[in-house]
Protein backbone atom coordinates (compact mmCIF):
# COMPACT_ATOMS: atom_id res chain seq x y z
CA UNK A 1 -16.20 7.05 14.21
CA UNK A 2 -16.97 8.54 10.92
CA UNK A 3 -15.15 6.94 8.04
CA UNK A 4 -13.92 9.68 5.56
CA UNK A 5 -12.34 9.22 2.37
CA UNK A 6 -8.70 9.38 1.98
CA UNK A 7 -7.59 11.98 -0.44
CA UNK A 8 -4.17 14.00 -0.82
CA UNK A 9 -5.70 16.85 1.35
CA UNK A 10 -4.42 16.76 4.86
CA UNK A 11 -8.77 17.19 5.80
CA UNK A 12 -9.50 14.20 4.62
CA UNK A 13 -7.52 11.63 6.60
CA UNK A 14 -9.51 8.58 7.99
CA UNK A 15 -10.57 7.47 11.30
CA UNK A 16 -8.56 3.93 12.13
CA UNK A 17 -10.76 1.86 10.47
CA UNK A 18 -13.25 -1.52 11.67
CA UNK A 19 -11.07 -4.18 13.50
CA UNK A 20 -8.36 -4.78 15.34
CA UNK A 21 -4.64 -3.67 14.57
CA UNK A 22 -2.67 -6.69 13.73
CA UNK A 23 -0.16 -7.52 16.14
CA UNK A 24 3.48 -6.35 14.75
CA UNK A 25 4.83 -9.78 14.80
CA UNK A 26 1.63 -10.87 12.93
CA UNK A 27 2.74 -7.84 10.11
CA UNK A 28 6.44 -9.19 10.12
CA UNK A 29 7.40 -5.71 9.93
CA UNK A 30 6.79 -2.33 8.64
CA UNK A 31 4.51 -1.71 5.58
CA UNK A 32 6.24 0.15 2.43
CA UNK A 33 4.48 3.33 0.72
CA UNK A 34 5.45 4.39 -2.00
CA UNK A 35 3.76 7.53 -3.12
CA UNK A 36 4.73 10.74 -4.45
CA UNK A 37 1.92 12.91 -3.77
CA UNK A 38 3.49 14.48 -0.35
CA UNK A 39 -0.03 15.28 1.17
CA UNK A 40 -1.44 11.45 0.31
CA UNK A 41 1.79 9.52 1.35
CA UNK A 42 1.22 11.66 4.87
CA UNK A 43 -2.24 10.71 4.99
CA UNK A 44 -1.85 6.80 4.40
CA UNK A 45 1.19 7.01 6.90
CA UNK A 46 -1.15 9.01 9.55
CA UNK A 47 -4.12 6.60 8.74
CA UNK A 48 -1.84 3.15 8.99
CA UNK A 49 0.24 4.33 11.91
CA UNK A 50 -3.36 4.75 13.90
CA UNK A 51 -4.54 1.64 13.01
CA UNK A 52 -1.61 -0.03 14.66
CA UNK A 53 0.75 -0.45 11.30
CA UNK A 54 4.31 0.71 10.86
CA UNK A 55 4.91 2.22 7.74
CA UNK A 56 8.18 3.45 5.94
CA UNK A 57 7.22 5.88 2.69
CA UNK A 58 9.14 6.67 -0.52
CA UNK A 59 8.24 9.69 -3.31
CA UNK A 60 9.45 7.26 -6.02
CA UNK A 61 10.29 3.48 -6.41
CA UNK A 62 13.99 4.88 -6.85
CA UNK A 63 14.02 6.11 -3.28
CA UNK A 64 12.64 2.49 -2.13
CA UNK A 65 15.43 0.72 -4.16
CA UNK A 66 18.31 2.77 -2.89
CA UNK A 67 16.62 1.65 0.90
CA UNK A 68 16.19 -1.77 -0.22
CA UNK A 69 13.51 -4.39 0.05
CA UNK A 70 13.79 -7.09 1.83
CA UNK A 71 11.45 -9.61 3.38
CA UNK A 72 11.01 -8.54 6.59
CA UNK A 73 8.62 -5.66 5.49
CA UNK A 74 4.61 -6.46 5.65
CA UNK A 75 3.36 -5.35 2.70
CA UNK A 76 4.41 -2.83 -0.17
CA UNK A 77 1.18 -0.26 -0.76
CA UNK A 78 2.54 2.03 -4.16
CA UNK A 79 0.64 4.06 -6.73
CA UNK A 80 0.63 3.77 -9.95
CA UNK A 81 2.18 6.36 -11.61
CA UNK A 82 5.30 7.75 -10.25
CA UNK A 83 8.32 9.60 -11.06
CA UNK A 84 10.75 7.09 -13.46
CA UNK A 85 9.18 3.92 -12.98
CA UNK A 86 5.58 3.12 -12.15
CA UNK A 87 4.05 0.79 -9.70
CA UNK A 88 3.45 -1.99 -12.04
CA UNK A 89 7.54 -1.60 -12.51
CA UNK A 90 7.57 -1.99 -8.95
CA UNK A 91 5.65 -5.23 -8.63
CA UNK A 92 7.24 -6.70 -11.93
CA UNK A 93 10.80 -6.05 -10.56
CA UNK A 94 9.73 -7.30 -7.05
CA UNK A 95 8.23 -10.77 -8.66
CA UNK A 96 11.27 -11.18 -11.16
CA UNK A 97 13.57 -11.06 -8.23
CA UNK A 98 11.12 -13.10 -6.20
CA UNK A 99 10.39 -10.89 -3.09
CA UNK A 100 6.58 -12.83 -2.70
CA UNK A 101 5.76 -9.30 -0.30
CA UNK A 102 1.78 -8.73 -0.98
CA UNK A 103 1.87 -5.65 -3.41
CA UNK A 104 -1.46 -3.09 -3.30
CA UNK A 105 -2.16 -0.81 -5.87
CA UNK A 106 -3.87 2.28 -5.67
CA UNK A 107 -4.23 4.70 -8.58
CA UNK A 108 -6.33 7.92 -9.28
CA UNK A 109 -6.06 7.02 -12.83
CA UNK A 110 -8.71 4.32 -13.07
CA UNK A 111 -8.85 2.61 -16.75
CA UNK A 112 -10.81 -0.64 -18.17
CA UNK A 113 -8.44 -3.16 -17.41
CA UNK A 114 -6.31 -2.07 -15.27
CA UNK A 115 -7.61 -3.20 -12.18
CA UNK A 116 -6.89 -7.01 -13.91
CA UNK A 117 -3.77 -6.41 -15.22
CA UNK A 118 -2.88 -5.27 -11.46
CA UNK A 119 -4.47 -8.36 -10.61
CA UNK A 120 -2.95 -10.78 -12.97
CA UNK A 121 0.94 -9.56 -12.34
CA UNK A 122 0.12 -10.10 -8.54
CA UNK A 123 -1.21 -7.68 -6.86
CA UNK A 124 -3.28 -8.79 -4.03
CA UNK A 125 -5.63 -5.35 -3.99
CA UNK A 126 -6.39 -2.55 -6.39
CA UNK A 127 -7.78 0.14 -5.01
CA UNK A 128 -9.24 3.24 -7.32
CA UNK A 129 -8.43 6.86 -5.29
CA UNK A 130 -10.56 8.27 -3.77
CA UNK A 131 -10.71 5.46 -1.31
CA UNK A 132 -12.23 4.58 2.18
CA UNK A 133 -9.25 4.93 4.93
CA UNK A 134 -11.81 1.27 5.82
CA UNK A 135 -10.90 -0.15 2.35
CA UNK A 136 -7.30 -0.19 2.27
CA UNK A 137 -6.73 -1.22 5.85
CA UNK A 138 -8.95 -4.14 4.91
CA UNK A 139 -6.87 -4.76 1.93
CA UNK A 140 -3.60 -4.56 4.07
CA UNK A 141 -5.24 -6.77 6.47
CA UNK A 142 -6.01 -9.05 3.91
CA UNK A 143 -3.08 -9.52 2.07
CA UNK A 144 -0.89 -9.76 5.27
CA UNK A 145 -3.47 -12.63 6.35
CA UNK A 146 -3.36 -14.08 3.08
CA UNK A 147 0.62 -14.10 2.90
CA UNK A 148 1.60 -15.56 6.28
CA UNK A 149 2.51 -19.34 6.28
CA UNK A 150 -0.10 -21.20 7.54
């Protein structure tokens, strides 16, 4: 399969990517999108839901809130800048109310250091848009591997 770059037109959704899908018990639920470019959040749902992944998607971190987090859910995957509050609001919010969920960030608004401030307030993957459909399931992969209790 041909590995295309996932962008917010509805052409460029990926092939599932390398791997396996992890099992749903392995995920301990559904992943969280939050993303409020309507043609990218369909594409990331599209791309995890054929790799295996169940996914729940938001246009803002408000419309995640009023759904509630809890710990059940796999992974949050939100972009950076959003309607009202941002992703890094997001991921601060989540870690000062201690939901330990593995947070990725993906942003098409790339700057010097923000990749390690992402980094250093816990996110377990930053990726830069465009990115390979391969690159963020390996992220997801990653961080739900990373997260589960050994």
């Amino acid at each position: 399969m041909i590995d295309r770059m996932v962008c917010s037109k509805p052409q460029c959704v990926t092939a599932p990517g390398t791997g396996p899908p992890i099992a749903m018990a392995e995920q301990g639920g559904t992943i969280l999108l939050v993303e409020d470019d309507d043609s990218m959040r369909e594409a990331i749902e599209r791309l995890l839901s054929a790799a295996g992944f169940g996914c729940a998607a938001y246009a803002s971190v408000d419309a995640l809130l009023a759904r509630g987090i809890d710990g059940a859910s796999a992974c949050v995957i939100s972009d950076l800048r959003l309607p009202g509050r941002s992703g890094l609001d997001l991921l601060a919010m989540m870690r000062e109310l201690k939901i330990a969920l593995p947070f990725i960030l993906i942003t098409a608004h790339d700057a010097p250091g923000l990749r390690q401030k992402a980094i250093d307030s816990g996110a377990a993957a930053y990726l830069a848009k465009p990115f390979r459909g391969t690159a963020l399931l390996e992220a997801v992969r990653a961080a739900i591997r990373h997260s589960a209790p050994a």
